[in-house]
C-alpha atoms as a PDB file:
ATOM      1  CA  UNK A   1       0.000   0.000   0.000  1.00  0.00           C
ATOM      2  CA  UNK A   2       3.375   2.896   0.701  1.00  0.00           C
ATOM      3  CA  UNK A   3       4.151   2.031  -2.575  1.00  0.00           C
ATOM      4  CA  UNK A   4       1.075   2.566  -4.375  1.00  0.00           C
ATOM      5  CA  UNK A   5       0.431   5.795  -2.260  1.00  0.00           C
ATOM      6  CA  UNK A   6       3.904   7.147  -3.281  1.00  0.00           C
ATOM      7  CA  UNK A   7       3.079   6.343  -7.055  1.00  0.00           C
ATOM      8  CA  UNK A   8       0.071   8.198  -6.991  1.00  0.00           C
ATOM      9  CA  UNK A   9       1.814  11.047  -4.999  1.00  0.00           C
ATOM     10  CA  UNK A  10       4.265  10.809  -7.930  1.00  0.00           C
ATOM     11  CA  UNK A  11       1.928  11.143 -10.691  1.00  0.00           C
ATOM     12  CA  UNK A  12       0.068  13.729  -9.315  1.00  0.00           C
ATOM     13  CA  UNK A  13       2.991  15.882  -8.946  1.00  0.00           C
ATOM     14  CA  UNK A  14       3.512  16.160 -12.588  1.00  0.00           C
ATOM     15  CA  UNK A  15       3.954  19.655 -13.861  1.00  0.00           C
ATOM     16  CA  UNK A  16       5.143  20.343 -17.932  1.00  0.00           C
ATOM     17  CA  UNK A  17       5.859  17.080 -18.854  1.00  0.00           C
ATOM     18  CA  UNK A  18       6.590  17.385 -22.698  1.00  0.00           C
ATOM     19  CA  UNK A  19       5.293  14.034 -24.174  1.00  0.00           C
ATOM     20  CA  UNK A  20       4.681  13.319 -27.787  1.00  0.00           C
ATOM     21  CA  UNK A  21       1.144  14.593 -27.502  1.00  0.00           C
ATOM     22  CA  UNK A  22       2.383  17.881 -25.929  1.00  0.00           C
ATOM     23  CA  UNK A  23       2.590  19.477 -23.038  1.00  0.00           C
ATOM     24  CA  UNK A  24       0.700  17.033 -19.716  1.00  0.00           C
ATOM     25  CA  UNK A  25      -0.375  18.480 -16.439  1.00  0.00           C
ATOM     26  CA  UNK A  26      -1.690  16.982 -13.474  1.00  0.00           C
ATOM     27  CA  UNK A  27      -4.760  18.060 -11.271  1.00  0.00           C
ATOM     28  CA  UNK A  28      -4.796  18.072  -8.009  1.00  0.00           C
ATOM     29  CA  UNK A  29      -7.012  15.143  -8.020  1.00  0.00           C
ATOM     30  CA  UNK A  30      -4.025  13.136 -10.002  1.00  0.00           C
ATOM     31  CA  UNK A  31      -6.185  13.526 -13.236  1.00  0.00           C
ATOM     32  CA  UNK A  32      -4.672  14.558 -16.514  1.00  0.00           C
ATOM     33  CA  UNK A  33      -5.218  18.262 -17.798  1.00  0.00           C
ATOM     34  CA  UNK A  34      -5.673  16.960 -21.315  1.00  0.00           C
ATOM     35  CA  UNK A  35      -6.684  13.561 -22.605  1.00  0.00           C
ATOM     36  CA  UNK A  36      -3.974  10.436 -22.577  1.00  0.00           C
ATOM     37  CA  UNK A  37      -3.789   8.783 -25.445  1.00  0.00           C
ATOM     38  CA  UNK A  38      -2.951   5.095 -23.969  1.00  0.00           C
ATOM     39  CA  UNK A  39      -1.350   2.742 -26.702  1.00  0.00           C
ATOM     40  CA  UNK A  40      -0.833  -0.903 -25.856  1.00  0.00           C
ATOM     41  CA  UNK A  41       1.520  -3.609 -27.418  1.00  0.00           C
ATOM     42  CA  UNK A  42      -0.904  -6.638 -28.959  1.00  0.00           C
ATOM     43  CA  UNK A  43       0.279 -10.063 -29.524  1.00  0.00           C
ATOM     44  CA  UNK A  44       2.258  -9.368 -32.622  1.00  0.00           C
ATOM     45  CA  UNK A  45       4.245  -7.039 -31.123  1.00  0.00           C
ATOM     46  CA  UNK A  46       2.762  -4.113 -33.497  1.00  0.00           C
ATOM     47  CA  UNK A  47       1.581  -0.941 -31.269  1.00  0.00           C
ATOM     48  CA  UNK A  48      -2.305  -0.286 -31.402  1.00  0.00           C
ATOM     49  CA  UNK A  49      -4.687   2.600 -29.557  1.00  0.00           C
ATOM     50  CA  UNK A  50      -6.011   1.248 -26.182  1.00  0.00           C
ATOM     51  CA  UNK A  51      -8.115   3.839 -25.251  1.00  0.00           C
ATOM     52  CA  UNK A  52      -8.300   7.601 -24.645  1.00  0.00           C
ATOM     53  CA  UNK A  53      -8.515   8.902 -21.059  1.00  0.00           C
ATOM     54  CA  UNK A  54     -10.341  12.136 -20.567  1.00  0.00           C
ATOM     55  CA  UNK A  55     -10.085  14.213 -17.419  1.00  0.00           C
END
């Protein structure tokens, strides 16, 4: 459970982070300031869209 609680400390604590998408804040809340685009690996290890988090 520390570790999980640290992780989410962690992620909520981001500020600027320059991804490919652009620029990703965290709220307060630990929720993304813009939609995450969340791209998984499938069994033929080709990359394909998961799914699209909004905040």
């Amino acid at each position: 459970l520390e570790n999980r609680l640290a992780i989410k400390d962690q992620l909520a604590a981001i500020r600027g982070f320059e991804g490919v998408s652009g620029t990703l804040d965290m709220n307060a809340s630990g929720d993304p300031a813009k939609s995450a685009v969340i791209i998984k690996i499938n069994d033929k290890g080709e990359f394909e869209s998961y799914k699209i988090e909004k905040p």
